[in-house]
N, C-alpha and C. Protein backbone atom coordinates (compact mmCIF):
# COMPACT_ATOMS: atom_id res chain seq x y z
N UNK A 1 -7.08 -26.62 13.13
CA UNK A 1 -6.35 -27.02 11.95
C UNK A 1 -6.41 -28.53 11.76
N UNK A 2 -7.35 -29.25 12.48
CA UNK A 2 -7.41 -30.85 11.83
C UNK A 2 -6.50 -31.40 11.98
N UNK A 3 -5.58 -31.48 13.32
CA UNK A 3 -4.35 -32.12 13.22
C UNK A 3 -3.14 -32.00 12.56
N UNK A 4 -3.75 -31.00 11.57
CA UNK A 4 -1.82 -30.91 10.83
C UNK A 4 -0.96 -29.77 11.56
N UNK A 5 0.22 -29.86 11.13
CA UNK A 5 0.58 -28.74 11.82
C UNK A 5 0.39 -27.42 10.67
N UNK A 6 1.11 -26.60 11.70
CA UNK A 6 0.50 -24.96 10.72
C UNK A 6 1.87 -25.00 9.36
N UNK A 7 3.09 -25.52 9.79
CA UNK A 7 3.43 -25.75 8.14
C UNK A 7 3.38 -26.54 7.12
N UNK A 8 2.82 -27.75 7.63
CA UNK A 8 1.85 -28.49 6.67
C UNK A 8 0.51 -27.96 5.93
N UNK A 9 -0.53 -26.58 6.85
CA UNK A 9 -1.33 -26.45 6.22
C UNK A 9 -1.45 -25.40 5.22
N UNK A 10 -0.25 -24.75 5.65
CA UNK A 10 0.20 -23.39 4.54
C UNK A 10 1.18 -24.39 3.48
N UNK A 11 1.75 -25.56 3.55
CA UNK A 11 2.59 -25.90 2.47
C UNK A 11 1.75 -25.94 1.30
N UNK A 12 2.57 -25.15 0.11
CA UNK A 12 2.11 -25.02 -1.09
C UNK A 12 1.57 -23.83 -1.32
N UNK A 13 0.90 -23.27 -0.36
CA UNK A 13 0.29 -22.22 -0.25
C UNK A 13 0.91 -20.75 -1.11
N UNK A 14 0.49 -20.21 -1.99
CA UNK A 14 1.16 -18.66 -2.70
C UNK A 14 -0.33 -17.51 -2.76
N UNK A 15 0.55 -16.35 -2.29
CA UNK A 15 -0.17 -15.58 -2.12
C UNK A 15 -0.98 -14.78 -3.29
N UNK A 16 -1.74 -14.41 -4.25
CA UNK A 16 -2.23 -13.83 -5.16
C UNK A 16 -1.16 -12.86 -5.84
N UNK A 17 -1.03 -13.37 -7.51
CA UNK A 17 -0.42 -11.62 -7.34
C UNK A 17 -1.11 -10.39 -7.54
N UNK A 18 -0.52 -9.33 -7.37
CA UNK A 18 -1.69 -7.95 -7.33
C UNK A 18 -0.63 -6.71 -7.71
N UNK A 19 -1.04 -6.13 -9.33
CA UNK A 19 0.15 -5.25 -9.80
C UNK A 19 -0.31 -3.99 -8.76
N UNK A 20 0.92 -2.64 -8.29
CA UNK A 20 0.50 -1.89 -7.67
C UNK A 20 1.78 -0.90 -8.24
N UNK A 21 0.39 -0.24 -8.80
CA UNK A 21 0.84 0.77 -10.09
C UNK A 21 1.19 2.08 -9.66
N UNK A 22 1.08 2.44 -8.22
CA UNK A 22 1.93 3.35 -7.13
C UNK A 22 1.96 3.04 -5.80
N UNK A 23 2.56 3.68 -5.01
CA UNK A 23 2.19 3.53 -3.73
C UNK A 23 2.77 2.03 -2.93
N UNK A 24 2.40 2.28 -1.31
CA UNK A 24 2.36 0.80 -1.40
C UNK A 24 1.41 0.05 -0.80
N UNK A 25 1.24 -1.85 -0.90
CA UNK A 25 -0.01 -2.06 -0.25
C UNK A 25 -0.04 -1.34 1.07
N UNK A 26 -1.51 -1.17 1.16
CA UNK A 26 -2.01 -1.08 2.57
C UNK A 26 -1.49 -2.20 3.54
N UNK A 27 -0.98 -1.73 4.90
CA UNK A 27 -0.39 -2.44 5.52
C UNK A 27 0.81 -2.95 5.40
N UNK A 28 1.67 -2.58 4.76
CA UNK A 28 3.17 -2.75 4.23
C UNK A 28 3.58 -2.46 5.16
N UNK A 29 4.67 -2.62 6.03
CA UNK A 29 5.56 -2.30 6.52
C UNK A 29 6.10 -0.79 6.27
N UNK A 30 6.69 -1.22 4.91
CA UNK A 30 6.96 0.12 4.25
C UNK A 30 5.83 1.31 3.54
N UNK A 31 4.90 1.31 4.22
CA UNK A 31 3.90 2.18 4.28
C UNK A 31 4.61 3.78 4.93
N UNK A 32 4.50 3.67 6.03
CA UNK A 32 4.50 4.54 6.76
C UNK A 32 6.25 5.26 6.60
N UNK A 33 7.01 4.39 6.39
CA UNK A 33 8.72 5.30 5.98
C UNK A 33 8.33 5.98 4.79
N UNK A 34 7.74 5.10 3.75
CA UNK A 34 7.21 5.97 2.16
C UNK A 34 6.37 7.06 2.21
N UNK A 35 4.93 6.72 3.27
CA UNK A 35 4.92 7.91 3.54
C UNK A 35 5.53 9.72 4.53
N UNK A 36 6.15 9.22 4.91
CA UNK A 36 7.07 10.39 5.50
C UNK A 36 7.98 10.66 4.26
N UNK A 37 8.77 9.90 3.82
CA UNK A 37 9.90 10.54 2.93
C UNK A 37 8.49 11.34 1.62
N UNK A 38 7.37 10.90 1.17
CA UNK A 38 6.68 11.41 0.43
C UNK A 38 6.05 12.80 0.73
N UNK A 39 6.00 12.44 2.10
CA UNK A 39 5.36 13.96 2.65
C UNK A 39 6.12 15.12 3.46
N UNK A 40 7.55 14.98 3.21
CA UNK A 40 8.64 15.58 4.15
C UNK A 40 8.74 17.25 3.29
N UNK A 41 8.12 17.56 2.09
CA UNK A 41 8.44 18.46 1.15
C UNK A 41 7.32 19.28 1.81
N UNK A 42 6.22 19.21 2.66
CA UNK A 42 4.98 19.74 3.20
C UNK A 42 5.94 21.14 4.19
N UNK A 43 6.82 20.52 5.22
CA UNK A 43 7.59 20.96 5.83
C UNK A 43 8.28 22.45 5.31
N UNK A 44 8.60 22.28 3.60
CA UNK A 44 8.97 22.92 3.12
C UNK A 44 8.46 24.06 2.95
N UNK A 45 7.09 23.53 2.72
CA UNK A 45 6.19 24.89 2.13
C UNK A 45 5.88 25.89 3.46
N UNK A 46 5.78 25.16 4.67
CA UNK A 46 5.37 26.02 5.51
C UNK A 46 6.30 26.75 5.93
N UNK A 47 7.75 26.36 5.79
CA UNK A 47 9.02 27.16 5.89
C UNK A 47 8.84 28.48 5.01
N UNK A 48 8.24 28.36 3.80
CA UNK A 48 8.32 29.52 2.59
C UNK A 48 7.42 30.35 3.02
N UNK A 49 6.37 30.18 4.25
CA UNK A 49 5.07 30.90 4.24
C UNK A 49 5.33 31.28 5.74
N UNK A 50 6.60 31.36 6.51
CA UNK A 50 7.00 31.63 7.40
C UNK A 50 5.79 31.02 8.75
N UNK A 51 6.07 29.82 8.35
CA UNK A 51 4.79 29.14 9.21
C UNK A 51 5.28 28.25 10.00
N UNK A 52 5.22 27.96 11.42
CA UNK A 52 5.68 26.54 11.87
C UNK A 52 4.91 25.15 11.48
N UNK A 53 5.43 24.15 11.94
CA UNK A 53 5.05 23.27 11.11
C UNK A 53 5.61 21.73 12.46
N UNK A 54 4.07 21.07 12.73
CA UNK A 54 4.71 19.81 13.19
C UNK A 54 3.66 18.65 12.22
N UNK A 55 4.06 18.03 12.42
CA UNK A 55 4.10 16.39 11.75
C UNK A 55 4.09 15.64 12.54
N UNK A 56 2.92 14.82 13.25
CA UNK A 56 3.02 13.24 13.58
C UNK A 56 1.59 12.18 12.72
N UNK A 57 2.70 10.97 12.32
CA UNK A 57 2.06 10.27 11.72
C UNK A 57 1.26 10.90 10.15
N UNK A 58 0.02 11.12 9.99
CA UNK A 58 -1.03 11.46 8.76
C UNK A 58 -1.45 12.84 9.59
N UNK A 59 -0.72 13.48 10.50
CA UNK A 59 -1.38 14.82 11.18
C UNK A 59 -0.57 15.66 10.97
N UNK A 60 -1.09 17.17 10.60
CA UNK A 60 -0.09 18.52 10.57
C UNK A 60 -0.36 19.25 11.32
N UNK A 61 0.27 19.78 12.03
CA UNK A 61 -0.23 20.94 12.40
C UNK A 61 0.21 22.30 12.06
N UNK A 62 0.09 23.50 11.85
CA UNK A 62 0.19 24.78 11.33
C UNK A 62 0.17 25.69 12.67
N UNK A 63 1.41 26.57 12.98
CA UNK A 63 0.88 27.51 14.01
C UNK A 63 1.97 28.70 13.40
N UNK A 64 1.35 29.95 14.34
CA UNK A 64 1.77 31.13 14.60
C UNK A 64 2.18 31.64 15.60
N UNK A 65 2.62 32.37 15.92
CA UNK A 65 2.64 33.31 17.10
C UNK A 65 2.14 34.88 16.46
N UNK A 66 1.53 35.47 17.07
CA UNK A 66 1.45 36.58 17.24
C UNK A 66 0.63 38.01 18.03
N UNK A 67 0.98 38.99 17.56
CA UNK A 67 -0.07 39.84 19.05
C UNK A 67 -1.98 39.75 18.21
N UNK A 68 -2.55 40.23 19.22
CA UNK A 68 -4.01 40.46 18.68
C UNK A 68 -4.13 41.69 17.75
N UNK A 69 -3.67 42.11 17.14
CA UNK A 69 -3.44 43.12 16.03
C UNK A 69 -3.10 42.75 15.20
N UNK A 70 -2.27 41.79 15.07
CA UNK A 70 -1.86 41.03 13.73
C UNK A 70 -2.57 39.77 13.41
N UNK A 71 -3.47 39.17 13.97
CA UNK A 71 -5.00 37.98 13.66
C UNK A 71 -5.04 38.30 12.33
N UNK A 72 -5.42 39.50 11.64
CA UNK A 72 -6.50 39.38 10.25
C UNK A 72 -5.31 38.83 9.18
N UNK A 73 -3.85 39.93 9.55
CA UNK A 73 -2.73 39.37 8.49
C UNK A 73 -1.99 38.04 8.68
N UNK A 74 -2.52 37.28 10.08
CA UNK A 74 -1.63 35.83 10.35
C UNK A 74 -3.02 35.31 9.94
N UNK A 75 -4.00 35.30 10.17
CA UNK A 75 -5.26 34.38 9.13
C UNK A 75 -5.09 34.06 7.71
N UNK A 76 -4.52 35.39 7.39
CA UNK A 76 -4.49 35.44 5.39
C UNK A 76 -3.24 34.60 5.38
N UNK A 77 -2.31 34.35 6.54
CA UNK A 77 -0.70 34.36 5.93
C UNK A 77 -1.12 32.33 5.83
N UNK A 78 -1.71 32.15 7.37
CA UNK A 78 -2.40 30.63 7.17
C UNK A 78 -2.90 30.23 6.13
N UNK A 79 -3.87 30.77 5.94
CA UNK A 79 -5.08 30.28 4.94
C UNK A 79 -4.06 30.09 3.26
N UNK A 80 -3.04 30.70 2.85
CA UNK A 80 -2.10 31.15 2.09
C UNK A 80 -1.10 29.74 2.20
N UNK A 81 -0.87 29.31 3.36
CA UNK A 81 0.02 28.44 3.67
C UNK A 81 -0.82 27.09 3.18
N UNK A 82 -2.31 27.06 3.86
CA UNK A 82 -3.08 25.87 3.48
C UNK A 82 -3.17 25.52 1.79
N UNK A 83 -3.70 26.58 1.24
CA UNK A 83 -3.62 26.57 -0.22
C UNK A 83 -2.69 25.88 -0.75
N UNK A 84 -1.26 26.58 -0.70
CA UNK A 84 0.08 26.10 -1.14
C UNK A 84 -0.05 24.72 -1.09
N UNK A 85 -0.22 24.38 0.31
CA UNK A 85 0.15 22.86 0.71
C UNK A 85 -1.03 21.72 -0.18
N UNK A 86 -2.17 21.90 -0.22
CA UNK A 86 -3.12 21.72 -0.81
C UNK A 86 -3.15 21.09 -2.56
N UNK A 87 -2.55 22.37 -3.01
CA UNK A 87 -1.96 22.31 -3.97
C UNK A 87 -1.10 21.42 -4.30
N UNK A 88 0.18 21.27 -3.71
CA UNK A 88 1.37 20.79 -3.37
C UNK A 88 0.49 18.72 -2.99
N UNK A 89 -0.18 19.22 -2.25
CA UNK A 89 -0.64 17.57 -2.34
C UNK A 89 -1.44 17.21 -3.34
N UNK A 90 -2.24 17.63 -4.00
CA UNK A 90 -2.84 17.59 -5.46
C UNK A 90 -1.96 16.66 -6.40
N UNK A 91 -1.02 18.04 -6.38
CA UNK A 91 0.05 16.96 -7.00
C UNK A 91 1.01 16.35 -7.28
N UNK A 92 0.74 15.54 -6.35
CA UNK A 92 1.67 14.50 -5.31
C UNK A 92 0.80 13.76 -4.75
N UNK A 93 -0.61 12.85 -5.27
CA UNK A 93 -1.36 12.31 -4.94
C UNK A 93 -1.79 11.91 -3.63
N UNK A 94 -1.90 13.60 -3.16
CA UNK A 94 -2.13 13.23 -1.58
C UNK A 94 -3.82 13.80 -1.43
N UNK A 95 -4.22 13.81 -0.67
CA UNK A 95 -5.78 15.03 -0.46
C UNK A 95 -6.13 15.36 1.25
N UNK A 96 -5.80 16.50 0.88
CA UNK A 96 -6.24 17.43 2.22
C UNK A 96 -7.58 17.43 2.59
N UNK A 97 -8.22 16.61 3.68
CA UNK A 97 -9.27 16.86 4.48
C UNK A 97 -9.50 18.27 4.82
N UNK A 98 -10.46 19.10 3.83
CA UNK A 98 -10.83 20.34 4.61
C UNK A 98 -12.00 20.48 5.80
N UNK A 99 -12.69 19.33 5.60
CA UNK A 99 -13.34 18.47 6.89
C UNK A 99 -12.78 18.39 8.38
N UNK A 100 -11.43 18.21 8.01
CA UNK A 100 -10.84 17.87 9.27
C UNK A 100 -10.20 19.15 9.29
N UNK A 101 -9.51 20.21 8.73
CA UNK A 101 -9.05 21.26 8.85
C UNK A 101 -9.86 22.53 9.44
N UNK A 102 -9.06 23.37 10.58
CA UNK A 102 -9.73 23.98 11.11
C UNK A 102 -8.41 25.05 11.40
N UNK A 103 -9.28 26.74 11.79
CA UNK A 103 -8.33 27.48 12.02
C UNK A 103 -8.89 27.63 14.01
N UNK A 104 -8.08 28.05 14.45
CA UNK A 104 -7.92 28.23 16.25
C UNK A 104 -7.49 29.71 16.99
């Protein structure tokens, strides 16, 4: 810094402005609370589709329990649950990686 100190070399200094017409910047602080309270309604849907449901961070996960006789009708009941949610993020300007989505 050439000898000055660091609040001499930021004095004066203003940051750009930048309108942000949703959402918030990348790297906000308040990123990550906005997104949970935005994505807490996900929870919901898998409740309606009798599905469990965990959440950490930008990750879901989807599970079942059940015997090996019931696979073909807990596949449809999943795949049913994904849709919904899918949907549900559509619109609510979210987008589901079907890339990253997988059944187990």
């Amino acid at each position: 810094m050439s000898g000055r100190s660091y609040r001499d070399w930021f004095a004066g200094a203003a940051s750009r402005i930048v309108c942000v017409v949703c959402s918030v910047p990348r790297g906000s602080v308040l990123g990550p609370r906005r997104f949970i309270m935005h994505s807490a309604d996900l929870a919901d849907r898998a409740v309606e589709h009798d599905v469990n449901f965990h959440g950490y961070a930008d990750d879901t996960q989807l599970y079942v329990h059940c015997r090996p006789q019931e696979i073909p009708a807990t596949t449809a009941k999943l795949e049913r649950c994904i849709t919904d949610m899918d949907y549900w993020m559509s619109a609510n300007r979210l987008k589901l990686n079907m890339d990253k989505t997988e059944l187990l």
